[in-house]
Protein backbone atom coordinates (compact mmCIF):
# COMPACT_ATOMS: atom_id res chain seq x y z
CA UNK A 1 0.00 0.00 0.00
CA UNK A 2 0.92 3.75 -0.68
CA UNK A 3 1.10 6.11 2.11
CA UNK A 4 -1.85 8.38 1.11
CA UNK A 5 -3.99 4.55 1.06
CA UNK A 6 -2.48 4.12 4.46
CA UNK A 7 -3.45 7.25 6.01
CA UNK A 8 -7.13 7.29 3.86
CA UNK A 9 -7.70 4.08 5.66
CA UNK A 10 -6.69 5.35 9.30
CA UNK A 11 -8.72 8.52 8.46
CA UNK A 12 -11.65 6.40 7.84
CA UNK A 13 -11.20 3.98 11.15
CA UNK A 14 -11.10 7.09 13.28
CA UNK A 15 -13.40 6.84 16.80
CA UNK A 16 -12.74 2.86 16.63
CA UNK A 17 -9.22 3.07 16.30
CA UNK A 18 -9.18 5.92 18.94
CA UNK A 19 -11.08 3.66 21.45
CA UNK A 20 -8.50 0.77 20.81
CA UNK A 21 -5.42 3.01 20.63
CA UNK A 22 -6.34 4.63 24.15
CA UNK A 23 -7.15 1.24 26.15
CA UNK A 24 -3.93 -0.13 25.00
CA UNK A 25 -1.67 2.87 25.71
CA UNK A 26 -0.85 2.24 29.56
CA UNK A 27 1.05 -0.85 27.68
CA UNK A 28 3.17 0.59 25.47
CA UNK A 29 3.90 3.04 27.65
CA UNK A 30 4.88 0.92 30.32
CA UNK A 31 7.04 -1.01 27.83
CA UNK A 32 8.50 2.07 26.73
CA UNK A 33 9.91 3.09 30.13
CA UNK A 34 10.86 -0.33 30.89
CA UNK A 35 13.53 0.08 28.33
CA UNK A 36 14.26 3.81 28.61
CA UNK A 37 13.02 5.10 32.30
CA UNK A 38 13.68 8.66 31.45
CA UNK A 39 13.07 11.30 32.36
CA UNK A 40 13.46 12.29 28.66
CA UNK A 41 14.07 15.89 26.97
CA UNK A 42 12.26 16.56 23.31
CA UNK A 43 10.60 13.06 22.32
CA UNK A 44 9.72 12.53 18.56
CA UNK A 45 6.74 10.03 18.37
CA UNK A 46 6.60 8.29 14.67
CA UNK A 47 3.16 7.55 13.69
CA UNK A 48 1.36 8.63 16.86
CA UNK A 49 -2.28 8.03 15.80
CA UNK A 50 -4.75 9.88 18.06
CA UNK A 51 -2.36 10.85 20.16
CA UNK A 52 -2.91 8.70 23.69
CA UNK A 53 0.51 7.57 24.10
CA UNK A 54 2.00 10.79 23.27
CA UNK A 55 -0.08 12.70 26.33
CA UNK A 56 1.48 9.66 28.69
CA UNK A 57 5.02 10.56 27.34
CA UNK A 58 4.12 14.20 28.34
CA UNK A 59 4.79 13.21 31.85
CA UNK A 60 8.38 12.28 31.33
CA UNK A 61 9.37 14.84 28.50
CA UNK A 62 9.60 18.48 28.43
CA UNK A 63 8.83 18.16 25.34
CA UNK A 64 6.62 15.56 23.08
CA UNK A 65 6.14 15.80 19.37
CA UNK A 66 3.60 13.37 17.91
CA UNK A 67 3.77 12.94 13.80
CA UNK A 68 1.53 10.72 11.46
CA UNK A 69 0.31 10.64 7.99
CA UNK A 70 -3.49 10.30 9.25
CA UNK A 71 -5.29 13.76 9.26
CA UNK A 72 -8.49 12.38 10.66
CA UNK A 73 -6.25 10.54 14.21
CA UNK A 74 -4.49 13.67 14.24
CA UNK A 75 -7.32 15.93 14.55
CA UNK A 76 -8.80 13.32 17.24
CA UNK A 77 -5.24 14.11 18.84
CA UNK A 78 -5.47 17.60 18.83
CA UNK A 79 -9.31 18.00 20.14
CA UNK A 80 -7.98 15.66 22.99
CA UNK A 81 -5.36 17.78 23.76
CA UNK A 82 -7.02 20.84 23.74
CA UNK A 83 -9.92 19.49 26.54
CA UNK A 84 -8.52 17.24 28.66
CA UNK A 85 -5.12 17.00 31.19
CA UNK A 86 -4.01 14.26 33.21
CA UNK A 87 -2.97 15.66 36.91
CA UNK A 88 -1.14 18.77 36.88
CA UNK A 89 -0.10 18.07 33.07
CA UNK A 90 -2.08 20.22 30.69
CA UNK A 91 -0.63 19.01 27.49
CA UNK A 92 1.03 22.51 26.39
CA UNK A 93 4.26 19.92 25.67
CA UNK A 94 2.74 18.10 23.48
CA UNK A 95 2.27 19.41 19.93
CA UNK A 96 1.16 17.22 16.43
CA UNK A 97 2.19 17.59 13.34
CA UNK A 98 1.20 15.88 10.01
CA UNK A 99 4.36 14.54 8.40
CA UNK A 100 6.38 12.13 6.09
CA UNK A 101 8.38 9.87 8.25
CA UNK A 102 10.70 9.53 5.58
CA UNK A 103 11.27 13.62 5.12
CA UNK A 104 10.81 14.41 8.82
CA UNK A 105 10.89 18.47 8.84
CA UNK A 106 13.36 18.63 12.09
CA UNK A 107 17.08 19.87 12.66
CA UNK A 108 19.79 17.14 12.62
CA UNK A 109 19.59 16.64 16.72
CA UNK A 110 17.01 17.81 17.59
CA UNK A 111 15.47 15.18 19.74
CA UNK A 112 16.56 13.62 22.45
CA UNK A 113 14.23 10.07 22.49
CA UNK A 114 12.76 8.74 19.12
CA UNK A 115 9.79 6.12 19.61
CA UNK A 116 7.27 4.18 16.97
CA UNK A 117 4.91 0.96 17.94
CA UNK A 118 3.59 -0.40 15.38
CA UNK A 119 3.84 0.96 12.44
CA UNK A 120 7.60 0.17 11.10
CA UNK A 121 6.07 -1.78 8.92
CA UNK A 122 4.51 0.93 6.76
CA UNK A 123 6.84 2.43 6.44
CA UNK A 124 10.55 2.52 4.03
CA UNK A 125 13.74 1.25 6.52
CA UNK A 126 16.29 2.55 3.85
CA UNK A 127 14.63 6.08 3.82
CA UNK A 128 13.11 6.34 7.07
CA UNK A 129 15.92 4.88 9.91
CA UNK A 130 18.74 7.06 8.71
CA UNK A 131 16.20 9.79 9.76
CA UNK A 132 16.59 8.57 13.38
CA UNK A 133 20.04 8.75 13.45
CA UNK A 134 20.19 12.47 11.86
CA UNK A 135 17.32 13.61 14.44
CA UNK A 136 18.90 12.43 17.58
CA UNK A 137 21.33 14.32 19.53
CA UNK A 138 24.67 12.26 20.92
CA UNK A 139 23.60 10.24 23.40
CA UNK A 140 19.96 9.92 22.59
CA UNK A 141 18.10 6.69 22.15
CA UNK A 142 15.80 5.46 18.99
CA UNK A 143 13.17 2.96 20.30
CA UNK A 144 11.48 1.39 17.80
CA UNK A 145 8.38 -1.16 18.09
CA UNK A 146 6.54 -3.39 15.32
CA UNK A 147 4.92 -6.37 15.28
CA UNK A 148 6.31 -9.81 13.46
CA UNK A 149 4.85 -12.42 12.04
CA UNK A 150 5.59 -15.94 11.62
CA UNK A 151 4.34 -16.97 8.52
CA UNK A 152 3.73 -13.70 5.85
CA UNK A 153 0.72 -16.04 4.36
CA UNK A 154 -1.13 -16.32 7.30
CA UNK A 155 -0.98 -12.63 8.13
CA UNK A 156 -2.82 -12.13 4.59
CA UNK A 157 -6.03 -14.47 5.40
CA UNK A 158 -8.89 -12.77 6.38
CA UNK A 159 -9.82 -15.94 8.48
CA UNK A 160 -6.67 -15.97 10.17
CA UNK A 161 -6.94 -12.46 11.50
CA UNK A 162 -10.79 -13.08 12.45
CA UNK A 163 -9.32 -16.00 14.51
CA UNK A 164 -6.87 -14.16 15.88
CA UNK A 165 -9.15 -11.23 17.19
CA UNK A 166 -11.51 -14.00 19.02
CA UNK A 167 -8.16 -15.59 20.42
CA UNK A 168 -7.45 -11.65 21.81
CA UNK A 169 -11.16 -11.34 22.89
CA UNK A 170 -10.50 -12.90 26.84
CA UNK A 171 -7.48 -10.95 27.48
CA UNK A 172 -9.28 -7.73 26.10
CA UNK A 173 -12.28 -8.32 28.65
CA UNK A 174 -9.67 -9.31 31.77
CA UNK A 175 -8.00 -6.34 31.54
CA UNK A 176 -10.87 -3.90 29.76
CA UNK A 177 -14.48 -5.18 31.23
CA UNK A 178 -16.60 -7.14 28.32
CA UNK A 179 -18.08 -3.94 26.97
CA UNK A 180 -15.11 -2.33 25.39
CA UNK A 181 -13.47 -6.02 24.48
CA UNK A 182 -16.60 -6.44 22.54
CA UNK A 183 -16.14 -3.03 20.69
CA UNK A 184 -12.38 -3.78 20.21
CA UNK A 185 -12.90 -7.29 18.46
CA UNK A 186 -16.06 -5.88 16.27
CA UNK A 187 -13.62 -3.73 14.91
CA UNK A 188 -10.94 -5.71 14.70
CA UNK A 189 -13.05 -8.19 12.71
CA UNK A 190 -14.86 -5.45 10.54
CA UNK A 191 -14.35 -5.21 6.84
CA UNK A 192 -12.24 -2.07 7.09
CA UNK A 193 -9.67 -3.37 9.47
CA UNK A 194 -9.45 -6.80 7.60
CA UNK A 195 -8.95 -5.32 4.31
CA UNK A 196 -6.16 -3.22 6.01
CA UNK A 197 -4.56 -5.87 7.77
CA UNK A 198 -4.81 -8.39 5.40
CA UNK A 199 -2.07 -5.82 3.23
CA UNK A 200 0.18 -5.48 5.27
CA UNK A 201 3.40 -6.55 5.25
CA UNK A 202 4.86 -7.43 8.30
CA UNK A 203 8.48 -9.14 8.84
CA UNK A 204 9.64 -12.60 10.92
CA UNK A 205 11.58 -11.64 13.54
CA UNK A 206 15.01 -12.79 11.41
CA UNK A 207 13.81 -10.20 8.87
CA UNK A 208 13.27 -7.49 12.15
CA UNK A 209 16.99 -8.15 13.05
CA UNK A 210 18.17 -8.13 9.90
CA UNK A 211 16.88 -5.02 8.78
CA UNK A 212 18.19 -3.44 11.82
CA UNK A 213 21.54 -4.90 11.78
CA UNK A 214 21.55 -3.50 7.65
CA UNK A 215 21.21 0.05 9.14
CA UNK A 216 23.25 0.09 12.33
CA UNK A 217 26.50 -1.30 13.33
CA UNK A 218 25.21 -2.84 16.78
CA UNK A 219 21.72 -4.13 17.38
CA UNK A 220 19.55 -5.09 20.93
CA UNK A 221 16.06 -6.65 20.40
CA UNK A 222 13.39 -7.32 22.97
CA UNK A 223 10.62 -9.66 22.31
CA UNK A 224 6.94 -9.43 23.28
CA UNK A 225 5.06 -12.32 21.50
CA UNK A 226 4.33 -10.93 18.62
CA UNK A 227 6.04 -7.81 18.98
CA UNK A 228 9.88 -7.15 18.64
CA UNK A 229 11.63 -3.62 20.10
CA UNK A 230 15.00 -2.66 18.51
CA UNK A 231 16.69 -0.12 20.74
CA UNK A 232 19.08 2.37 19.22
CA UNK A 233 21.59 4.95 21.35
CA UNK A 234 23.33 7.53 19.17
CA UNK A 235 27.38 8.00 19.40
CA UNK A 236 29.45 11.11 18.37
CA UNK A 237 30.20 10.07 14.69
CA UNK A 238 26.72 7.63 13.98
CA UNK A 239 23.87 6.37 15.20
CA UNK A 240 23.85 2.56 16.74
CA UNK A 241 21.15 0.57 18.25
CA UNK A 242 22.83 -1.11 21.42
């Protein structure tokens, strides 16, 4: 898929990707500190959706910008940001900004932490993780999340996915109440989000590593199930996941 098909279909997902997007935040988040505790200066969020992890990061950063290709998520960002806080955090760190992962429109150094979860996939390694390294400042750390797959053909059957979401559907109510699991694997087994999913292209975990260890000279990877973290620190003369 193209980027404008990518971001036409998150436009159209909108509320029900919100709703999913903002139950499962307090997870990434709390993966995200597990492997960089902070606190953190300027943080550059890549494809930050409507926004509900990037008002958690808000309470480590001085500083949280949140990009994506999606108009419609980012405008569900930015009318969450401008009526709601979280304790004494108002959210006037946290800004949004519609923009090309690959062209990023930031100074060389400019942040300090660079994070993405869940949507490496969509995006171009050979254009888009030379941008991390250029963005960072010496000593910062690139943190980047995506899922994996074990079998490419499986990923693109419609039946597989719908099997999947059930499979999801008791941890979703455990941790959720049955309500919002319901809502969660509707969409999740919905037209829209199957034709979506069914197109991507997700990597095994040897093709994760690989295309990591392609791009940098060292490379640490974390596993979650089906996700994989590659963790990046930048050095005086490049930038090296370690």
């Amino acid at each position: 898929m193209t980027t404008t098909q990518v971001s036409g279909q998150f436009d159209a997902f909108g509320e029900a990707y919100q709703h999913w997007e903002r139950l499962r935040s307090p997870i990434v988040y709390r993966r995200l500190v597990a492997l960089a505790p902070g606190p953190w200066g300027r943080v550059l969020y890549v494809g930050c959706g409507a926004g509900s992890v990037a008002f958690l990061l808000a309470e480590r950063a001085s500083d949280v910008i949140g990009v994506d290709l999606s108009p419609g998520l980012l405008s569900l960002a930015e009318d969450r940001r401008r009526r709601e806080c979280v304790g004494n955090v108002t959210f006037e760190n946290v800004a949004f900004a519609n923009a090309d992962a690959a062209s990023l429109p930031f100074r060389a150094g400019a942040f300090d932490l660079i994070f993405s979860y869940g949507v490496f996939h969509h995006l171009d390694a050979d254009r888009v993780l030379p941008q991390v390294g250029r963005l960072l400042v010496v000593g910062g750390r690139g943190i980047v999340f995506d899922y994996v797959t074990s079998d490419p053909r499986l990923n693109a059957s419609p039946l597989w996915q719908i099997i999947q979401a059930f499979k999801s559907a008791p941890g979703y109510w455990r941790r959720y109440g049955w309500r919002a699991a319901w809502r969660i694997v509707a969409f999740r087994v919905s037209g829209r989000w199957l034709r979506h999913v069914c197109q991507d292209h997700f990597l095994t975990a040897e093709q994760f590593r690989e295309t990591f260890r392609t791009h940098f000279h060292r490379c640490h990877f974390e596993r979650y199930g089906g996700l994989m973290a590659a963790v990046g620190e930048r050095l005086a003369d490049k930038a090296v996941l370690a």
